[in-house]
Protein backbone atom coordinates (compact mmCIF):
# COMPACT_ATOMS: atom_id res chain seq x y z
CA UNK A 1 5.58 -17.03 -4.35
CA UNK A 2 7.87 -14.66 -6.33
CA UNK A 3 7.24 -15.57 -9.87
CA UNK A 4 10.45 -13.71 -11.65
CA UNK A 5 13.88 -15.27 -11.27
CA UNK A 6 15.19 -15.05 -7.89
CA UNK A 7 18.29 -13.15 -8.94
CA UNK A 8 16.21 -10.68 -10.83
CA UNK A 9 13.74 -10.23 -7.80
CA UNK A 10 17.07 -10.20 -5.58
CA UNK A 11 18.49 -7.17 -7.48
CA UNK A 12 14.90 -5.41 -7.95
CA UNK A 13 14.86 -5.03 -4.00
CA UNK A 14 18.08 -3.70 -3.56
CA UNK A 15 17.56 -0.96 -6.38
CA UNK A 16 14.21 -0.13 -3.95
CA UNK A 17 14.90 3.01 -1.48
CA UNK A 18 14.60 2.53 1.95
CA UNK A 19 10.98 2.35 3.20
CA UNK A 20 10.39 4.56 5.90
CA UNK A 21 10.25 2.58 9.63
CA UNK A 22 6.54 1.65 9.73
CA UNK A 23 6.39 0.03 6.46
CA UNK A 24 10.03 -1.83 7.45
CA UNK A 25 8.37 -3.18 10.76
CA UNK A 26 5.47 -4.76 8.75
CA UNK A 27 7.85 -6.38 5.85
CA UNK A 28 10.06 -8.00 9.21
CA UNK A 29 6.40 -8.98 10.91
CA UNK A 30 5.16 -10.59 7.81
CA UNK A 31 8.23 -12.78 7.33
CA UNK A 32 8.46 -13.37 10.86
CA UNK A 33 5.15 -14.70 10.85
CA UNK A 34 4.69 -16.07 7.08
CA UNK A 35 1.54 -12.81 7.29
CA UNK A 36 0.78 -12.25 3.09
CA UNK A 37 1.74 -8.65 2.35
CA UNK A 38 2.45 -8.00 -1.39
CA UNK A 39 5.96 -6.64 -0.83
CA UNK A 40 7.72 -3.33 -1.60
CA UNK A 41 8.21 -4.49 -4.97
CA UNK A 42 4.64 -4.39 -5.82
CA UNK A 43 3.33 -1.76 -3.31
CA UNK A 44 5.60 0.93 -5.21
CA UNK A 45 3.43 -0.41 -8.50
CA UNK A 46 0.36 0.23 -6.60
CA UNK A 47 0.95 3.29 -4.90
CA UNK A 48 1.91 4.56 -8.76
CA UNK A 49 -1.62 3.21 -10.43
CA UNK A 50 -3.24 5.00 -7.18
CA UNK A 51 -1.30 8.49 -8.09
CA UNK A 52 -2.28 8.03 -11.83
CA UNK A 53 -5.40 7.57 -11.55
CA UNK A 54 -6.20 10.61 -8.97
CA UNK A 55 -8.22 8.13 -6.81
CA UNK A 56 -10.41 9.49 -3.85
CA UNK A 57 -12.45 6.58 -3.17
CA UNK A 58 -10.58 3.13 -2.96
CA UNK A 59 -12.02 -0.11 -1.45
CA UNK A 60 -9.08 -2.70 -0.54
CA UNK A 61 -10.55 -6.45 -0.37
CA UNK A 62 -8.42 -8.61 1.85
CA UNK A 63 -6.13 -6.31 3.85
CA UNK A 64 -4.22 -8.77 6.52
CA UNK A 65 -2.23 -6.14 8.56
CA UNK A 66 -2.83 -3.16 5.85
CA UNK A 67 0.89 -3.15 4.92
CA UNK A 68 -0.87 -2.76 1.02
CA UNK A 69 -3.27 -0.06 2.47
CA UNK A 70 -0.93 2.13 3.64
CA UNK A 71 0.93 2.26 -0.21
CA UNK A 72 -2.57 3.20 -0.78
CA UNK A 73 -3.39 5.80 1.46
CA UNK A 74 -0.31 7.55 0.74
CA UNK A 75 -0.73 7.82 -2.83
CA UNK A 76 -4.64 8.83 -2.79
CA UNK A 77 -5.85 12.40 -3.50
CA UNK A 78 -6.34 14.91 -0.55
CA UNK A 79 -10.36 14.11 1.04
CA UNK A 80 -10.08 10.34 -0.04
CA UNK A 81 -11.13 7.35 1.77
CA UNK A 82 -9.79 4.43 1.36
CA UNK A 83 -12.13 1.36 3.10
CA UNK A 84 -9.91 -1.72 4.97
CA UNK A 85 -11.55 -5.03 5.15
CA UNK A 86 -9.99 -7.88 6.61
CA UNK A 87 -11.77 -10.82 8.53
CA UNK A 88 -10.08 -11.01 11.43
CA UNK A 89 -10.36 -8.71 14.26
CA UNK A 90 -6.75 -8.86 15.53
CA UNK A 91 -5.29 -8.05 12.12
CA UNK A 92 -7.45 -4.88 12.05
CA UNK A 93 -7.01 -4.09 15.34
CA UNK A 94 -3.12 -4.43 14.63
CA UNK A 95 -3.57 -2.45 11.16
CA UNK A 96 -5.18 0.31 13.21
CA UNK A 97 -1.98 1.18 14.95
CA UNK A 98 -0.10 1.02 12.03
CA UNK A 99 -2.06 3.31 10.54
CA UNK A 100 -1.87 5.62 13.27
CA UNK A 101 2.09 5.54 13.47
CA UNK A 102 2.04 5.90 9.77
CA UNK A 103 -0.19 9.03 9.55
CA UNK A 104 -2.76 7.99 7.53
CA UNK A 105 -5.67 6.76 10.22
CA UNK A 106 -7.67 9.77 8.96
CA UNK A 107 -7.88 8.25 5.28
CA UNK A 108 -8.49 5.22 6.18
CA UNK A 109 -12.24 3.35 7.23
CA UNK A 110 -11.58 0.17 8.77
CA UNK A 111 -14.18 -2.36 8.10
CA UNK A 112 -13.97 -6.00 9.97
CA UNK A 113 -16.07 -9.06 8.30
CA UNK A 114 -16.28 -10.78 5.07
CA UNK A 115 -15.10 -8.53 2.22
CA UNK A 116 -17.41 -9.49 0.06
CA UNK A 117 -20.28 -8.42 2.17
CA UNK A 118 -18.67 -5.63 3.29
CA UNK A 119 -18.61 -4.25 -0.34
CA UNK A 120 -22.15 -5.00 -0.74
CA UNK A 121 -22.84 -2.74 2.16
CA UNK A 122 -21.02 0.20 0.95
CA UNK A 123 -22.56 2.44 -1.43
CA UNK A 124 -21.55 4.30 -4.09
CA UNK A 125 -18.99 3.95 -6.92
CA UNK A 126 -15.56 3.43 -7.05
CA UNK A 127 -11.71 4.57 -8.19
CA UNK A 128 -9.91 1.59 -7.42
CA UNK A 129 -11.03 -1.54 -6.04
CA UNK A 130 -7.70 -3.82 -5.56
CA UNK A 131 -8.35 -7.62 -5.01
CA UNK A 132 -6.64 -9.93 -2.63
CA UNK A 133 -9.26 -11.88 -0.35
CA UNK A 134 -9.47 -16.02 -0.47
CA UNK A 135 -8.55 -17.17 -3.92
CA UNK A 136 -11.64 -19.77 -4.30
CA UNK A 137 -13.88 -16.34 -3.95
CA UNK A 138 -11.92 -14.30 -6.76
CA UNK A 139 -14.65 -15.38 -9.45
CA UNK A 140 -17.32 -13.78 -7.30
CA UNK A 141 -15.07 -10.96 -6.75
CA UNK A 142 -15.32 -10.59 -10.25
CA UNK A 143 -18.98 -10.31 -10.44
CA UNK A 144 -19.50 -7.60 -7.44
CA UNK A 145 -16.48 -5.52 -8.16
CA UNK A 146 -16.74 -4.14 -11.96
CA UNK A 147 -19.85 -2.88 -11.99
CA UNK A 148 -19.08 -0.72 -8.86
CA UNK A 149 -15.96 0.69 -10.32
CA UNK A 150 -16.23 4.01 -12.30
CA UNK A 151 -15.10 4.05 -16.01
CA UNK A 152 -11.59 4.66 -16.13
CA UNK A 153 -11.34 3.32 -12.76
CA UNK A 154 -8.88 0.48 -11.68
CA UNK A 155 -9.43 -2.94 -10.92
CA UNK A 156 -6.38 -4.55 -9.32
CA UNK A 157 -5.57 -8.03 -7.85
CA UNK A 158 -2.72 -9.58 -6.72
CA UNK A 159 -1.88 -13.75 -6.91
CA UNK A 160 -2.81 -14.22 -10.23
CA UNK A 161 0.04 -16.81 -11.31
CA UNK A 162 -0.58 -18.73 -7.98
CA UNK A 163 3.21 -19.74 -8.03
CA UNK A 164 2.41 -21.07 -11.39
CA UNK A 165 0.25 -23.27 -10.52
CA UNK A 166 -2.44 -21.53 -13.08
CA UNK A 167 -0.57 -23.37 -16.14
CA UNK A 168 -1.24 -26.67 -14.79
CA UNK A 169 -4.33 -28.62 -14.54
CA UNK A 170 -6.43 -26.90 -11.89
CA UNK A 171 -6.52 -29.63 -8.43
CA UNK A 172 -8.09 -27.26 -6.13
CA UNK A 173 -10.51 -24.74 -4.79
CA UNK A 174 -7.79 -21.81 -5.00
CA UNK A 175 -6.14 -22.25 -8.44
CA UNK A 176 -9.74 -23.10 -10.08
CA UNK A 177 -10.78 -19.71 -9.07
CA UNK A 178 -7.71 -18.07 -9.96
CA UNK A 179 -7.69 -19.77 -13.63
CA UNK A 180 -11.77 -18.51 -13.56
CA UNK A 181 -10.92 -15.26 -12.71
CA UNK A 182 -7.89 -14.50 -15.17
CA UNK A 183 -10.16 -15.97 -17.75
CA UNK A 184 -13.27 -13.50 -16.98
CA UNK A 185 -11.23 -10.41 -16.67
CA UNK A 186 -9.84 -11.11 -20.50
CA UNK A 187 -12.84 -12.00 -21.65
CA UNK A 188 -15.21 -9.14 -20.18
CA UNK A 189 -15.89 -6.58 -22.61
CA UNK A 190 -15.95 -3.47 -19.60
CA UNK A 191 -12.44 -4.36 -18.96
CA UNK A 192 -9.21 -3.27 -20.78
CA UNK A 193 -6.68 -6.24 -18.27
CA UNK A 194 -2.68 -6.73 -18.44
CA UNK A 195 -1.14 -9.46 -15.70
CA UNK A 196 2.37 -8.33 -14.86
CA UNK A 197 4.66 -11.32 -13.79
CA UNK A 198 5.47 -9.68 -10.55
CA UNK A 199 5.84 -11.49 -7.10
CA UNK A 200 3.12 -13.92 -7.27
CA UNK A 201 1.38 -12.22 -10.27
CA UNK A 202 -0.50 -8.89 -10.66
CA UNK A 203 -3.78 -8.02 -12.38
CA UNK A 204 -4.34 -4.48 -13.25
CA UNK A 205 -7.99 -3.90 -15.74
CA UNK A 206 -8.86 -0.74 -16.80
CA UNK A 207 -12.80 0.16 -16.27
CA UNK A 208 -13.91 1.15 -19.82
């Protein structure tokens, strides 16, 4: 899914640091087990916007086994919450240990169901809402997600070049939402947007 040259994303992780043991385990678990984590590459990027931004209130869409919520947590100012989703009960049941072994279960509300619902049933405004649920359902992402995000607030998603399958003609469910989506976060006058060609493609719009 990387979109930059494989030798390029080759020396890019060996420049990276060490991650600390935790985040390690997760990277060998999602390989093992082909899980969708967006990488060390990209969770250094998002921990940084997170920092920048002095975010206390951060609602992650699509968290698999919160490998991306944990850059999160870690970066987030002290009294934040940052709100898991994920549909599947084993992967937050699994993220919930993680969490704990990584220190961060206090920042952290874990909410199991359909993202999309579960932002519609929690109030309030937001920092930072990042983006990464089924790609047919990014459109109504869209639609939900900017007007709950403060102004100068963040909103992030990751798998917008679809392996580059967004500069071809569209053939399915997934890349005609992506296309929809990069197209209506360009377009919208609320949001100031930039796609880095990172991994598989990262969205990162400014709230104006």
């Amino acid at each position: 899914m990387d979109i930059t040259d494989p030798a390029v994303n080759r020396y890019l992780q060996e420049l990276l640091p060490a991650r600390d043991p935790v985040l390690e385990e997760m990277e060998a678990l999602a390989l093992a087990r082909r899980i969708p984590i967006i990488g060390p590459v990209l969770g250094r990027i998002l921990h940084q916007l997170v920092r920048l931004t002095g975010a206390k209130r951060v609602f992650e869409m699509g968290s698999a086994i919160g490998y991306s919520t944990i850059w999160i947590a870690r970066a987030v100012r002290p009294g934040a919450i940052v709100y898991y989703t994920d549909s599947d009960p084993a992967n937050a049941e699994q993220a919930k240990q993680f969490f704990r072994r990584a220190g961060v279960q206090d920042k952290i509300r874990i909410l199991q169901g359909d993202a999309l619902e579960l932002l519609d049933q929690t109030p309030g405004i937001f920092d930072i809402i990042f983006n990464d649920v089924d790609k047919q359902d990014y459109p109504q992402v869209f639609h939900k997600a900017v007007p709950r995000i403060r102004s100068g607030g963040l909103f992030l998603a990751d798998n917008v070049l679809w392996s580059g399958r967004v500069t071809e003609p569209p053939g399915d469910d997934a890349t005609r939402g992506i296309a929809e989506f990069n197209r209506l976060i360009y377009s919208s006058p609320d949001l100031f947007t930039t796609i880095l060609p990172v991994r598989d493609g990262f969205a990162v719009c400014e709230k104006r």
